[in-house]
C-alpha atoms as a PDB file:
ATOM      1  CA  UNK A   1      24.549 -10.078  -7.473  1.00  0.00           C
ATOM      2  CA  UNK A   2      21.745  -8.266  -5.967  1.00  0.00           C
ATOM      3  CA  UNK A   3      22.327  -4.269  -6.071  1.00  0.00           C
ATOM      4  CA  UNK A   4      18.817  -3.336  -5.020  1.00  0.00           C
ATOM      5  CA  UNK A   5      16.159  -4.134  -2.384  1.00  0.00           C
ATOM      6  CA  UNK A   6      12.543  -2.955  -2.887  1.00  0.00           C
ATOM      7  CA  UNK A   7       9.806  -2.925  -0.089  1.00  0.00           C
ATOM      8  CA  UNK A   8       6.081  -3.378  -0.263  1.00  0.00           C
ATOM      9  CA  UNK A   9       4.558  -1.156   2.274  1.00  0.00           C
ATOM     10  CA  UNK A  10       1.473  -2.799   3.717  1.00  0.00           C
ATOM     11  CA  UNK A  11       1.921  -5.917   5.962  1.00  0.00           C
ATOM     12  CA  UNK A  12       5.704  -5.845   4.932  1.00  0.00           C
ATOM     13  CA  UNK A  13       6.910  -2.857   6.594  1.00  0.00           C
ATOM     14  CA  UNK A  14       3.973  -1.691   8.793  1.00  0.00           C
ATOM     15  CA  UNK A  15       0.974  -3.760   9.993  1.00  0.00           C
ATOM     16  CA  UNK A  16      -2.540  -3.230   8.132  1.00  0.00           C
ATOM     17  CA  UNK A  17      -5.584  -2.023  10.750  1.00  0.00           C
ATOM     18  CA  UNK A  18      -2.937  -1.859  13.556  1.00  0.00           C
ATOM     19  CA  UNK A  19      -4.624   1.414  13.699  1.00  0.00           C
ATOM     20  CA  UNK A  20      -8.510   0.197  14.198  1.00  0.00           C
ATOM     21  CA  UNK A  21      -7.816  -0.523  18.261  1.00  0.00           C
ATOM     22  CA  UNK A  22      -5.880   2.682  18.931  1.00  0.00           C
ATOM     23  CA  UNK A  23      -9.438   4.482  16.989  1.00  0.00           C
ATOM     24  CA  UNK A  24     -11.622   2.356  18.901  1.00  0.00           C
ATOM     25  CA  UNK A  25      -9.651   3.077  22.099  1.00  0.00           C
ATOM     26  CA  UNK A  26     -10.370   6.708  21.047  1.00  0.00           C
ATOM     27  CA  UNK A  27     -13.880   6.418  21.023  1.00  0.00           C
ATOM     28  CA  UNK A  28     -13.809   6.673  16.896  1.00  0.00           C
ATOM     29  CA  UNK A  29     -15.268   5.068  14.411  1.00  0.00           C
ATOM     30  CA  UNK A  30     -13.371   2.184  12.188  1.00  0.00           C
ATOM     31  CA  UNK A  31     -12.002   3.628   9.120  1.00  0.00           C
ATOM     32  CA  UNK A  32     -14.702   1.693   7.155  1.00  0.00           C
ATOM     33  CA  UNK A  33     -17.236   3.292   9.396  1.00  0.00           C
ATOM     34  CA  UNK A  34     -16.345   6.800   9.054  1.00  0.00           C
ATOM     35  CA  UNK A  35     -15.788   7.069   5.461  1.00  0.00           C
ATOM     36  CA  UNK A  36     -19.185   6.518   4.913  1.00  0.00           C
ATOM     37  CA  UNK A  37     -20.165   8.520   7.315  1.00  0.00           C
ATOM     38  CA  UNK A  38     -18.392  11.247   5.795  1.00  0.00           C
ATOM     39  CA  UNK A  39     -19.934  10.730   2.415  1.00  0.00           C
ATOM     40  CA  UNK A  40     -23.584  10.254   4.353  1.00  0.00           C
ATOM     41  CA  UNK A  41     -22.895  13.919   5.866  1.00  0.00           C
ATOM     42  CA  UNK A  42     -21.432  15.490   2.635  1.00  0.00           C
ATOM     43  CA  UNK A  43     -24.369  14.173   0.794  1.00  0.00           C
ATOM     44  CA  UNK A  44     -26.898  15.465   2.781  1.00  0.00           C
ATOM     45  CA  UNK A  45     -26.117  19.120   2.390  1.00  0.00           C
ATOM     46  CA  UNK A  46     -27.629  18.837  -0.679  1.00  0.00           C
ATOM     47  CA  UNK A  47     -30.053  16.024  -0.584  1.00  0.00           C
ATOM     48  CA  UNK A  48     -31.674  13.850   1.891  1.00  0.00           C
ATOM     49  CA  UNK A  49     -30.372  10.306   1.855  1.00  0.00           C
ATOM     50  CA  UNK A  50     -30.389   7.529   4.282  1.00  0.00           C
ATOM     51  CA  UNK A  51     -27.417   6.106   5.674  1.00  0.00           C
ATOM     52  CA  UNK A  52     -28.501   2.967   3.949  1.00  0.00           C
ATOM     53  CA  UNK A  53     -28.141   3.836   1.006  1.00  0.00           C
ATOM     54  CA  UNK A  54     -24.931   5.483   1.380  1.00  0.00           C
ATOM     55  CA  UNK A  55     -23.228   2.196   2.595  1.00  0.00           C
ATOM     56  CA  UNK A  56     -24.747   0.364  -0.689  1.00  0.00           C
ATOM     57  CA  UNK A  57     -23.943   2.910  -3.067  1.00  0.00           C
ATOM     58  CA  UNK A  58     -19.748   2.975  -1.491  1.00  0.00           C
ATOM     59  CA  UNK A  59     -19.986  -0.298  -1.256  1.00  0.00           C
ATOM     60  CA  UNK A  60     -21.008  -1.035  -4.898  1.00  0.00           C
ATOM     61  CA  UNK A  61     -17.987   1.840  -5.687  1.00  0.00           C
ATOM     62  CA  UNK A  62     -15.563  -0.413  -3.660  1.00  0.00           C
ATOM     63  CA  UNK A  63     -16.085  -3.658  -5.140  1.00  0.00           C
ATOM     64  CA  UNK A  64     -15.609  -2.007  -8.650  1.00  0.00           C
ATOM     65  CA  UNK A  65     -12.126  -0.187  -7.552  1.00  0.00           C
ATOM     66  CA  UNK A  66     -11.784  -4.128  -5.919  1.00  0.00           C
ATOM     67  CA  UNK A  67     -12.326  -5.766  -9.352  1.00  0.00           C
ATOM     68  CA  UNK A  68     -10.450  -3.338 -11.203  1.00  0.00           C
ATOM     69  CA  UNK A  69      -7.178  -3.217  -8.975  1.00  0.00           C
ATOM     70  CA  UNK A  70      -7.499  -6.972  -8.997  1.00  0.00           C
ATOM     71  CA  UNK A  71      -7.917  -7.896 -12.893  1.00  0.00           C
ATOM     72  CA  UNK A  72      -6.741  -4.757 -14.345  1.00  0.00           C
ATOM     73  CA  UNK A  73      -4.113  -3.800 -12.038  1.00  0.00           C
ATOM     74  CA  UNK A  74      -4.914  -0.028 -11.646  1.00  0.00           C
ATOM     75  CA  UNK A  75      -6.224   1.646  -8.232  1.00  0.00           C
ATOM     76  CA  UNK A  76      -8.491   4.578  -8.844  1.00  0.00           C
ATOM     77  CA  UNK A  77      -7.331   7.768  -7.082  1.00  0.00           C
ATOM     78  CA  UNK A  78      -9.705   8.215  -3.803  1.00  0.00           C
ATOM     79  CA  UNK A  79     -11.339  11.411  -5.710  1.00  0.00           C
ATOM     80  CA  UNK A  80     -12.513   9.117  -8.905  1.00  0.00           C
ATOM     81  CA  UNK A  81     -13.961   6.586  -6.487  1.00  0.00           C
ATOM     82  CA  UNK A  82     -15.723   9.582  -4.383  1.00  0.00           C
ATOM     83  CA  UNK A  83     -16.697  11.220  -7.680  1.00  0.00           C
ATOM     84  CA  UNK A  84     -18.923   7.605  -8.370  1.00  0.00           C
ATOM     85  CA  UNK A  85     -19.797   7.280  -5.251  1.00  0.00           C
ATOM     86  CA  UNK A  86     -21.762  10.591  -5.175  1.00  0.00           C
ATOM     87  CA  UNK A  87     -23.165  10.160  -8.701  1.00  0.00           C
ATOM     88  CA  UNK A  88     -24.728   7.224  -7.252  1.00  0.00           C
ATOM     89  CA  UNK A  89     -25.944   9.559  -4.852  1.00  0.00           C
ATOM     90  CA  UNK A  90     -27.353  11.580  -7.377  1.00  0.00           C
ATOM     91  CA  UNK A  91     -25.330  14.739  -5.911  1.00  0.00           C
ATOM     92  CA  UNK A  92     -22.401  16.682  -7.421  1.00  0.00           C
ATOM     93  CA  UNK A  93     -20.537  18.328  -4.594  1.00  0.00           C
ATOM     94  CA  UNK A  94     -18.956  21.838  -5.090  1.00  0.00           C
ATOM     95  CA  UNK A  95     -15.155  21.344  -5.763  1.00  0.00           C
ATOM     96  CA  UNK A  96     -13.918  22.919  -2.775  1.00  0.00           C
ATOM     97  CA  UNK A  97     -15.951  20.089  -0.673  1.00  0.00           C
ATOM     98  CA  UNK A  98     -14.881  17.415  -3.183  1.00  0.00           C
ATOM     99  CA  UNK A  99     -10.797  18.290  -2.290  1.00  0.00           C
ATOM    100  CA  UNK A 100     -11.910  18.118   1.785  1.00  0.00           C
ATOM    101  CA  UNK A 101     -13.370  14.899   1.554  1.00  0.00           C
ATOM    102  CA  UNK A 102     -10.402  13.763  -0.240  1.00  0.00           C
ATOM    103  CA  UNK A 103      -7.850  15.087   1.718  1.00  0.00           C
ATOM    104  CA  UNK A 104     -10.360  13.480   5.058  1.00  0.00           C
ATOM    105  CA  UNK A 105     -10.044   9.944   3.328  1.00  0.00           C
ATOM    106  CA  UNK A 106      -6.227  10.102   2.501  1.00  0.00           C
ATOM    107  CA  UNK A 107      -4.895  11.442   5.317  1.00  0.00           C
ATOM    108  CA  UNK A 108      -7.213   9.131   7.897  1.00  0.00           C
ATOM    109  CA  UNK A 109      -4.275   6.858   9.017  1.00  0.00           C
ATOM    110  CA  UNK A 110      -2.266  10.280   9.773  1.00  0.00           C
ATOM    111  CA  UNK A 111      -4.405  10.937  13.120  1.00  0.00           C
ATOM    112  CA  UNK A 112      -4.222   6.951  13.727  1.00  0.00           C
ATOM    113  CA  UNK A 113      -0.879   5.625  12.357  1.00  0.00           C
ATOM    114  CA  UNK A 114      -0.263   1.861  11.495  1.00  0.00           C
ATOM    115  CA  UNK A 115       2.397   0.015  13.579  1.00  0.00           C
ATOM    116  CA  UNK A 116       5.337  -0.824  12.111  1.00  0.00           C
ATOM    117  CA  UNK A 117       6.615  -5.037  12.016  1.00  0.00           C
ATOM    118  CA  UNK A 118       8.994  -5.461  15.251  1.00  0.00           C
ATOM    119  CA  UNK A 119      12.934  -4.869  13.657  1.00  0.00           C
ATOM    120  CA  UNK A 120      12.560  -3.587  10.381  1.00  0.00           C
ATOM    121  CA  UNK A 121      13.660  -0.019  11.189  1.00  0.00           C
ATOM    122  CA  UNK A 122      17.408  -1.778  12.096  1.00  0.00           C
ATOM    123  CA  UNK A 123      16.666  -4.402   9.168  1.00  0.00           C
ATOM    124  CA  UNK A 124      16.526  -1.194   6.793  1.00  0.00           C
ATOM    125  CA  UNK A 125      18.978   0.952   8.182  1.00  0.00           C
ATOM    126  CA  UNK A 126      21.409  -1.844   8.080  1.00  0.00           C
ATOM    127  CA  UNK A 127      20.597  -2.673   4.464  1.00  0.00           C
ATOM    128  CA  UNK A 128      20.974   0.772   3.295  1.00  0.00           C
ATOM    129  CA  UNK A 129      24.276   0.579   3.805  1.00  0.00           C
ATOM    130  CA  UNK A 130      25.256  -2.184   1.581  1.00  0.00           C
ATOM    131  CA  UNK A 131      22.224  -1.983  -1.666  1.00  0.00           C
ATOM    132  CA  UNK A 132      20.070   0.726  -2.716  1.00  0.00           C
ATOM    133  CA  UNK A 133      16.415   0.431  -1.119  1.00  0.00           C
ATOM    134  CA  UNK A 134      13.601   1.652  -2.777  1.00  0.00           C
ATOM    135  CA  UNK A 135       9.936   1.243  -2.275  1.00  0.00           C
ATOM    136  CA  UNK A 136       6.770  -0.482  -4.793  1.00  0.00           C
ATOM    137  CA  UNK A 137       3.299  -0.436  -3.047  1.00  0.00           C
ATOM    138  CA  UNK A 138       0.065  -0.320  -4.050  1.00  0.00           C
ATOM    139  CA  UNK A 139      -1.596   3.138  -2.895  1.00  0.00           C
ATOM    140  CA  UNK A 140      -5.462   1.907  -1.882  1.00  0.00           C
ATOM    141  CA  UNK A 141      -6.930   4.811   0.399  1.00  0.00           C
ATOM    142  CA  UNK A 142      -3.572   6.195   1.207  1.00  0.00           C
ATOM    143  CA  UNK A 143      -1.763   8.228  -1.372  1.00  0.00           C
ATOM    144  CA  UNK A 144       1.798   7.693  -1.811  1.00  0.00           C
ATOM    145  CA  UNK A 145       2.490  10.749  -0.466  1.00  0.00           C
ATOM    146  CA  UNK A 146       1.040  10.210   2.505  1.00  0.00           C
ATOM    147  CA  UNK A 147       2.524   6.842   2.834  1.00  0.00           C
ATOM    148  CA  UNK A 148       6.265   8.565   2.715  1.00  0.00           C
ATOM    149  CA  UNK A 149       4.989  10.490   5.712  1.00  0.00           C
ATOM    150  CA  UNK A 150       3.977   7.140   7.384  1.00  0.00           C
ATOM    151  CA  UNK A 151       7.863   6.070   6.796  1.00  0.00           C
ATOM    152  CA  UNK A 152       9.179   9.489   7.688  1.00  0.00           C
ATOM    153  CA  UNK A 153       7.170   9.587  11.218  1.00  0.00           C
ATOM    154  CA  UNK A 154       9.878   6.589  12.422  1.00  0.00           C
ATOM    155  CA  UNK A 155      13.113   8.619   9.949  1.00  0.00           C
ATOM    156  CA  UNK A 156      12.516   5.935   7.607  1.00  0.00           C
ATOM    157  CA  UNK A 157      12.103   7.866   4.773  1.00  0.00           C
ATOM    158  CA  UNK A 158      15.794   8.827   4.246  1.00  0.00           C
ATOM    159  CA  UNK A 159      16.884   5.531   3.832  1.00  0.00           C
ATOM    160  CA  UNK A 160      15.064   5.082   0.166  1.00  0.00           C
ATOM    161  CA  UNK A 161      16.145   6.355  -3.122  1.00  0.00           C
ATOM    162  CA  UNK A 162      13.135   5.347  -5.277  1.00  0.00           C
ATOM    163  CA  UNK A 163       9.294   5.090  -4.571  1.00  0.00           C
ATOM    164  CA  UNK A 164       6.793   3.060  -7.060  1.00  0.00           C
ATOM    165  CA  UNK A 165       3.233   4.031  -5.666  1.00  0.00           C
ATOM    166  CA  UNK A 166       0.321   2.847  -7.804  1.00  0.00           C
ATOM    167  CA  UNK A 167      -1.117   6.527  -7.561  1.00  0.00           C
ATOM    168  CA  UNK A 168       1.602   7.851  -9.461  1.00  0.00           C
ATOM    169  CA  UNK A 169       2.971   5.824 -12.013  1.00  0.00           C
ATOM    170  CA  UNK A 170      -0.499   4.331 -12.507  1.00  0.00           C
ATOM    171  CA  UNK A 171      -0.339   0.818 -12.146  1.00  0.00           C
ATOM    172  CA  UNK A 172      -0.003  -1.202  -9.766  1.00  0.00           C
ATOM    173  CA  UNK A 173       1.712  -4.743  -8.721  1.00  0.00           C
ATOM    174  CA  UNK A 174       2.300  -7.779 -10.380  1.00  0.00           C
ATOM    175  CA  UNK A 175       2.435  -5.554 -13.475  1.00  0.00           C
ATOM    176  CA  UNK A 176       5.853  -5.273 -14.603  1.00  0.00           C
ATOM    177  CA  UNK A 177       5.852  -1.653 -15.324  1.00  0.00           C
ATOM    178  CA  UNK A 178       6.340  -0.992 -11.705  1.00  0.00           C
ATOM    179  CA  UNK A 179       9.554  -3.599 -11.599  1.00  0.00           C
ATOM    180  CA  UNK A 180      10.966  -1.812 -14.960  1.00  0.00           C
ATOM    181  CA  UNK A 181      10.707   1.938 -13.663  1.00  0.00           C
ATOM    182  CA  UNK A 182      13.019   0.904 -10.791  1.00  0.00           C
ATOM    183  CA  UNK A 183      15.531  -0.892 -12.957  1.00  0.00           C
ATOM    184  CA  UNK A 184      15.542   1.869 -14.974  1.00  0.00           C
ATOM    185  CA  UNK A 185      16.035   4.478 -12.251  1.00  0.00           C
ATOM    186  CA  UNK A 186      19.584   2.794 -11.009  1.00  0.00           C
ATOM    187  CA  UNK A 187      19.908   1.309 -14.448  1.00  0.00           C
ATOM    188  CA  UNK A 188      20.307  -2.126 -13.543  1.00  0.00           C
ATOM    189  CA  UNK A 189      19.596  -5.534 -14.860  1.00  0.00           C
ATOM    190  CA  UNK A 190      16.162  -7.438 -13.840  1.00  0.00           C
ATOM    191  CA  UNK A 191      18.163 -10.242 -11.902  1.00  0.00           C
ATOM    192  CA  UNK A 192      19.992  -7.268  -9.923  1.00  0.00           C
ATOM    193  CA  UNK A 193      16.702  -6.767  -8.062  1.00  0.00           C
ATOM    194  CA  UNK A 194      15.268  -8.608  -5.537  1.00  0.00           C
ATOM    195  CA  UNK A 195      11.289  -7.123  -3.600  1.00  0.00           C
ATOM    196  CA  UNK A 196      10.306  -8.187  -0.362  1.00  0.00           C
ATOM    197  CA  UNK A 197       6.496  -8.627   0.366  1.00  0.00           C
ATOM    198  CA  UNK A 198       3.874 -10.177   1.528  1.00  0.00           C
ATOM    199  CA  UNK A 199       1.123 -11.470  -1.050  1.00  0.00           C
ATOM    200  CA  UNK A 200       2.190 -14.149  -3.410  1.00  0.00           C
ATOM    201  CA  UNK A 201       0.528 -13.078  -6.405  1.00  0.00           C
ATOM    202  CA  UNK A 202       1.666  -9.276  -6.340  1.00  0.00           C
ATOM    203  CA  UNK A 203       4.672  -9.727  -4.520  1.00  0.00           C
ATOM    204  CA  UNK A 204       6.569 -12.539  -5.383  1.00  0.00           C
ATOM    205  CA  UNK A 205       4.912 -13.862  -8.788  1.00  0.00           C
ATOM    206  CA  UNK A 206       5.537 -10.298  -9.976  1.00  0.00           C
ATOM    207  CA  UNK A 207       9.162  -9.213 -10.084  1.00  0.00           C
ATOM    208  CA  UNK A 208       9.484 -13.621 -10.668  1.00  0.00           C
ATOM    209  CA  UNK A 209       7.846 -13.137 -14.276  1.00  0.00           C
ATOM    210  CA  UNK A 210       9.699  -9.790 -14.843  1.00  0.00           C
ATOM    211  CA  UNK A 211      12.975 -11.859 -14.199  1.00  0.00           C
ATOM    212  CA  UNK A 212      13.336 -10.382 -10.645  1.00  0.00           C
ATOM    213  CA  UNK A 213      13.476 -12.110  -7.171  1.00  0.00           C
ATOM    214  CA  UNK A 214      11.237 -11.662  -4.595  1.00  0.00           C
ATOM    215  CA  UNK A 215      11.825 -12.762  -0.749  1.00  0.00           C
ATOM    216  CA  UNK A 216       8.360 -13.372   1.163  1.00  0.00           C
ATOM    217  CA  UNK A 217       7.338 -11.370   4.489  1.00  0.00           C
ATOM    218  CA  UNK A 218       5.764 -13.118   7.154  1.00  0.00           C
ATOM    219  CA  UNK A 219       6.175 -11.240  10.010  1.00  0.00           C
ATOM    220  CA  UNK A 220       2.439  -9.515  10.123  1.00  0.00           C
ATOM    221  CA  UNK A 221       0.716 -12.717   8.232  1.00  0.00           C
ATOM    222  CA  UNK A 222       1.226 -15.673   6.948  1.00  0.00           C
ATOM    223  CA  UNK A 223      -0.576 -16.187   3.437  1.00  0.00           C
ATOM    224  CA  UNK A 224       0.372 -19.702   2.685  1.00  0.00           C
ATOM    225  CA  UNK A 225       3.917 -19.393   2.640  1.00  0.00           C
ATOM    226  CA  UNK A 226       4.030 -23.535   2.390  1.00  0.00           C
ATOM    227  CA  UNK A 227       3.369 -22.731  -1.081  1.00  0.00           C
ATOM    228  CA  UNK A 228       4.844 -19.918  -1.940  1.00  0.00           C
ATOM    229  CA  UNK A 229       7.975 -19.896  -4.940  1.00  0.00           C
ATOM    230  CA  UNK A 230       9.661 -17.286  -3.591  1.00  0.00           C
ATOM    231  CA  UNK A 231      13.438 -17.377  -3.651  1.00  0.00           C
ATOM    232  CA  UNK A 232      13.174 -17.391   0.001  1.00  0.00           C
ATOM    233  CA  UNK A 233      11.189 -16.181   3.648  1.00  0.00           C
ATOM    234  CA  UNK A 234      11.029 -14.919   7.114  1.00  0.00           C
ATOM    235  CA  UNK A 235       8.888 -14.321   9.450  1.00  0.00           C
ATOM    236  CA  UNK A 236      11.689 -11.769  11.730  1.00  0.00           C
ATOM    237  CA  UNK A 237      13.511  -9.140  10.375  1.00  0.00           C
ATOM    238  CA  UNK A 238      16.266  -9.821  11.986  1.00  0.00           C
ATOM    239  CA  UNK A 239      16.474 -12.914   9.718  1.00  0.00           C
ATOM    240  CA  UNK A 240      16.423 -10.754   6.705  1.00  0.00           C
ATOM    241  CA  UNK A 241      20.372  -9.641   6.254  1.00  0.00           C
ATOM    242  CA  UNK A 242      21.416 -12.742   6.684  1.00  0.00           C
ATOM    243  CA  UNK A 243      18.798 -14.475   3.821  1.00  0.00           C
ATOM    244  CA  UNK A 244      19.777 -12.255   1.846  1.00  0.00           C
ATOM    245  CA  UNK A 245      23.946 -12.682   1.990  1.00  0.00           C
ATOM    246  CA  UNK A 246      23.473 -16.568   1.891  1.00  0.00           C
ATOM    247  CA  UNK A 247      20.472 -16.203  -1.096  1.00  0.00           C
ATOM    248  CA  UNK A 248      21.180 -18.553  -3.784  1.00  0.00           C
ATOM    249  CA  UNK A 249      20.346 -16.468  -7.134  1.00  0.00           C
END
């Protein structure tokens, strides 16, 4: 039987750039945008550098943390990225400024918060009462702590025992480290958990090779679920309890 539900954050609990209208409707720049304008005006305190060549030099640094988090299954913390960025830049930046433009490019979907998928605030609060919920999500600019204030901003937060971020346990999905620590943490067997996401290769071929089961989110997007092997999907939360009681495992 399944004892314990895990959640993927990103496109499975709350929707991905949902925030980019609500910054453009602000007059602000895309969150794209103004990171690298950030770095551009960091970098020239100490050296004169065209914008340019800022947006080649991050964008070179993001398609490295892209290959790595892809093939290697690790995301760089936001300050090793920066730290590469600006050595491309040919500038080290004093410490003090390092931990500001940090804390600027974690905490950018705090001013501008994502939207959450219609339902699953009720889907989650009625699921809490019957398995333990925990959470496994990849952290990408957004620290995991950051992301529990994301879930604590609709008193989401109190519903989950256990958190898997790939900032702090330093890996991140389909690798099955992430799948193990929860196990271990309420000491249950691999077939007594069963992740809910939205990508088929980190979500739902993951916890399948670790011996898990994996349900598939389509409520924000729809990545080919035609050919998914997930045990099962939905595309409404208010389908989930009842998947879920009816599951054949």
């Amino acid at each position: 039987m399944i004892k314990v539900i895990t959640f993927d954050l990103w496109d499975t609990v709350f929707i991905d750039d949902s925030d980019e209208p609500k910054r453009k409707a602000a007059g602000r720049l895309s969150k794209s945008e103004e990171r690298r304008e950030l770095v551009w005006k960091f970098a020239n305190k100490y050296k004169n550098v065209s914008k340019e060549l800022v947006n080649s030099v991050y964008n070179t640094s993001d398609a490295a943390f892209r290959k790595t988090w892809h093939e290697q299954f690790v995301t760089w913390s936001v300050k090793g990225r920066l730290e590469i960025t600006f050595k491309g830049l040919g500038i080290e930046l004093p410490e003090n400024e390092m931990d500001e433009i940090v804390k600027l490019h974690e905490e950018m979907e705090l001013e501008f918060m994502p939207d959450f998928i219609p339902r699953v605030g009720n889907a989650i609060k009625e699921l809490s009462k019957e398995y333990k919920l925990g959470v496994i999500s990849d952290a990408i600019f957004s620290p995991g702590r950051v992301l529990r204030q994301i879930l604590e901003s609709k008193n989401l937060l109190q519903y989950f025992d256990f958190f898997v971020f790939s900032d702090e346990i330093g890996n991140s999905k389909p690798q099955p480290i992430v799948f193990k620590a929860t196990c271990d943490h309420f000491g249950i067997n691999n077939n007594e958990l069963v992740h809910i996401g939205d990508r088929e290769h980190n979500d739902i071929a993951g916890p399948k090779k670790f011996g898990s089961h994996s349900i598939l989110c389509t409520a924000s997007l729809d990545r080919d679920s035609k050919n998914s092997e997930a045990d099962a999907k939905f595309s409404d939360y208010s389908e989930l309890p009842g998947i879920l009681k009816t599951l054949k495992l």
